[in-house]
Protein backbone atom coordinates (compact mmCIF):
# COMPACT_ATOMS: atom_id res chain seq x y z
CA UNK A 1 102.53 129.18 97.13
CA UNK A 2 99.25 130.73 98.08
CA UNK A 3 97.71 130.85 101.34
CA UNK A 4 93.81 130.95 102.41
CA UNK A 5 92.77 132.17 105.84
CA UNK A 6 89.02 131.88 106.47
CA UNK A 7 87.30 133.92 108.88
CA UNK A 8 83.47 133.73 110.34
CA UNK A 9 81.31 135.76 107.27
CA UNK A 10 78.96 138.15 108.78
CA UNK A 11 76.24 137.55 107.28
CA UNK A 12 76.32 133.80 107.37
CA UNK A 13 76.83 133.95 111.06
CA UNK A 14 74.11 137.22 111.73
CA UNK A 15 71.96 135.31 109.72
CA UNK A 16 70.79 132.77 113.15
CA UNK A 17 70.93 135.31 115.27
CA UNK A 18 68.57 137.85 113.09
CA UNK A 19 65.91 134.80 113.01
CA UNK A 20 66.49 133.84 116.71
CA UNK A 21 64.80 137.27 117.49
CA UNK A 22 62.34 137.04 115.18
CA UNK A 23 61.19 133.77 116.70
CA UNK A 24 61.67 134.72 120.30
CA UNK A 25 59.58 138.09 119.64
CA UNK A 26 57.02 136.07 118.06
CA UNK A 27 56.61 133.36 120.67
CA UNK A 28 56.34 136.40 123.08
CA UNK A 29 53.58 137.92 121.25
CA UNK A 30 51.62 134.72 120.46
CA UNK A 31 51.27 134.17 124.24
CA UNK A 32 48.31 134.14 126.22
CA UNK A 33 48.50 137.44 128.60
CA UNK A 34 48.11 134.91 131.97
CA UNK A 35 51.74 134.58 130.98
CA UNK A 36 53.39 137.67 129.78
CA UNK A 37 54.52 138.29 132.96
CA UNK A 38 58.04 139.77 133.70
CA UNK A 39 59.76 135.80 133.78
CA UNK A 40 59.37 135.46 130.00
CA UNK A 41 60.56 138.88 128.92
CA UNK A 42 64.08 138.15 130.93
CA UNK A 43 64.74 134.88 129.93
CA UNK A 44 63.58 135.98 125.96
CA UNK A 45 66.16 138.89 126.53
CA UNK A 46 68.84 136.64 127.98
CA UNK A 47 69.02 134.54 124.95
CA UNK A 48 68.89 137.32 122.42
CA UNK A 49 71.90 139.15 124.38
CA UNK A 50 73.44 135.47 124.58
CA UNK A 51 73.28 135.44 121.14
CA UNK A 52 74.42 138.78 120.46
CA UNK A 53 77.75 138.16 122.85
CA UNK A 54 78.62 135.12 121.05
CA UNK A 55 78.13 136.82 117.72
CA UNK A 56 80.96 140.01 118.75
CA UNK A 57 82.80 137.27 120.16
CA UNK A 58 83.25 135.57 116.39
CA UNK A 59 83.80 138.62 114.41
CA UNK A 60 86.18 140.40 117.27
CA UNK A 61 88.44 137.23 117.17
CA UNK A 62 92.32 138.11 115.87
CA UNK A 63 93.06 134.90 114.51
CA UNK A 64 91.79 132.68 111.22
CA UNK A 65 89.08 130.30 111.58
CA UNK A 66 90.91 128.23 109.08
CA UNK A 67 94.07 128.37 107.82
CA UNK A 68 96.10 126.44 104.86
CA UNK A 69 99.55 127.56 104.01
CA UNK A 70 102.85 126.02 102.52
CA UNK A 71 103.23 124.88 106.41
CA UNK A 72 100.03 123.21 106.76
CA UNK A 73 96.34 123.48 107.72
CA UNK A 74 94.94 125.84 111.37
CA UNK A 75 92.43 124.37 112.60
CA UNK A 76 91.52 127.06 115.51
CA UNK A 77 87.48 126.12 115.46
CA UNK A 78 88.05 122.28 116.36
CA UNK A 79 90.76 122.98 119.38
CA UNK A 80 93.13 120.63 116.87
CA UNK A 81 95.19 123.87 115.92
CA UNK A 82 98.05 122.99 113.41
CA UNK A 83 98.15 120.11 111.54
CA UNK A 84 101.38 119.89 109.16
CA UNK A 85 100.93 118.39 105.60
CA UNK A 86 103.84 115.60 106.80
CA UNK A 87 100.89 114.36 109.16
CA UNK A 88 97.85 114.30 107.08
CA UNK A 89 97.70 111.22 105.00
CA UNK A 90 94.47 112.05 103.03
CA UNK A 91 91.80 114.52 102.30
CA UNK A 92 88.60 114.65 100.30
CA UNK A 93 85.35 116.24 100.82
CA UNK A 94 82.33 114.70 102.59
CA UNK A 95 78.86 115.72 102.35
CA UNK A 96 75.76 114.74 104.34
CA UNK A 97 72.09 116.76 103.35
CA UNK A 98 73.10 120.35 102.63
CA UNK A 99 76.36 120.41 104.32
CA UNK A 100 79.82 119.77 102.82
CA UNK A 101 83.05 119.89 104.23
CA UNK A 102 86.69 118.54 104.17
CA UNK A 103 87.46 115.30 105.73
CA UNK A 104 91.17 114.61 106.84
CA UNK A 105 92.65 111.60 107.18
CA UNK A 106 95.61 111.58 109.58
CA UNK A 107 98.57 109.14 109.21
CA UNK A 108 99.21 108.89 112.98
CA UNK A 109 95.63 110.28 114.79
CA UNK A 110 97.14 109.36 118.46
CA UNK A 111 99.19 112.24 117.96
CA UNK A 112 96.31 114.44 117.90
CA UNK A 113 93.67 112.72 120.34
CA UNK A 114 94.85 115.27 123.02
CA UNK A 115 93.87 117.83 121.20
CA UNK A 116 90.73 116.97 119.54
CA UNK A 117 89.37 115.96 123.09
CA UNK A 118 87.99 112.56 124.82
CA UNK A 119 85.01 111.80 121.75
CA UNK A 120 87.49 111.89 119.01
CA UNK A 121 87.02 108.65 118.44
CA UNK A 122 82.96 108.90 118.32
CA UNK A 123 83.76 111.71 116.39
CA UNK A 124 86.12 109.97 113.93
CA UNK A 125 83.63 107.11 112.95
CA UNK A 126 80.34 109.44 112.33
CA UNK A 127 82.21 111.81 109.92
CA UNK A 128 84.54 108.76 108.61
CA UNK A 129 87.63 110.71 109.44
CA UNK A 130 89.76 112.11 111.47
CA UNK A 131 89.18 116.18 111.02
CA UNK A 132 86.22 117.43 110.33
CA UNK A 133 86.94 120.69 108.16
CA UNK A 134 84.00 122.98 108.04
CA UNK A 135 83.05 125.78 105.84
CA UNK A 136 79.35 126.59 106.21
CA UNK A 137 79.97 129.56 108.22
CA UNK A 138 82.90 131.08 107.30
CA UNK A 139 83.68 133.54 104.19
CA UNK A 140 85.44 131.47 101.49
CA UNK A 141 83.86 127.83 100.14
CA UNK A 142 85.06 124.21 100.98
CA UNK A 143 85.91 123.80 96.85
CA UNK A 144 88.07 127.01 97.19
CA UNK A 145 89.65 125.57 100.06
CA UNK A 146 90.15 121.43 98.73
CA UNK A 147 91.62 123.22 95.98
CA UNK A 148 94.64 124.61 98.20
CA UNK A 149 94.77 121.50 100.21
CA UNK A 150 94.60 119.17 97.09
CA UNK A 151 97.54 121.00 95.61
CA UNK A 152 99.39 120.52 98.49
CA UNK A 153 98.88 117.41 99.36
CA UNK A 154 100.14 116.59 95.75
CA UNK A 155 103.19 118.32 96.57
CA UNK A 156 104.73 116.02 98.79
């Protein structure tokens, strides 16, 4: 059986960061010299090295984003971690404007409210599901992915 492990794509996730400077420098040089002083440079530079940190911090991580295997599907991005295939009782993909992703349906989501944190259940009825799967930063496609879990899923 094949196995997909997703990780943050580089130029997805550079991408925000590239136009977060651009905007910042911008702002700075659209603004009236009364006040350019020495506050606005700092906090401009604090949220560009912010940004920066977080950034290393994505691409220096040792584990998956996402991972589906014979096992089950990783989950490291929502704090859920592993969720095996005995446990998930649907899956399809959602989409909402520009964004698509995998929604899971659990067959016992108690099991997991410790671990998807105190708004799960807000959480649960916006996206209509239990796990939110998301792909829009990460290096392989949600269709890739459905694939895998689809096949899976019709497995059992």
């Amino acid at each position: 059986m094949r196995t997909i492990e997703a990780n943050y794509s580089f130029w997805k996730s550079s991408a925000g960061v590239v136009l977060l400077s651009a905007a910042l420098f911008g702002y700075y040089l659209f603004l009236p010299e009364k006040y350019k002083h020495f506050v606005i440079p700092i906090i401009l530079g604090s949220v560009l090295l912010l940004s920066i940190y977080v950034m290393f911090r994505r691409f220096s991580a040792t584990r998956p984003v996402i991972r589906i295997d014979e096992k089950g599907l990783t989950d490291n991005r929502s704090g859920v971690g592993f969720v095996p295939w005995s446990a998930i009782k649907s899956a399809e993909i959602r989409s909402f404007k520009a964004e698509r992703w995998i929604a899971v349906m659990l067959k016992d989501p108690d099991v997991f409210s410790s671990e998807m944190g105190p708004r799960a259940a807000i959480k649960s009825f916006l996206w209509g599901a239990d796990l939110k799967v998301q792909f829009s930063d990460l290096d392989i496609g949600v269709d890739d992915a459905f694939s895998l879990v689809s096949e899976y899923l019709g497995h059992e």
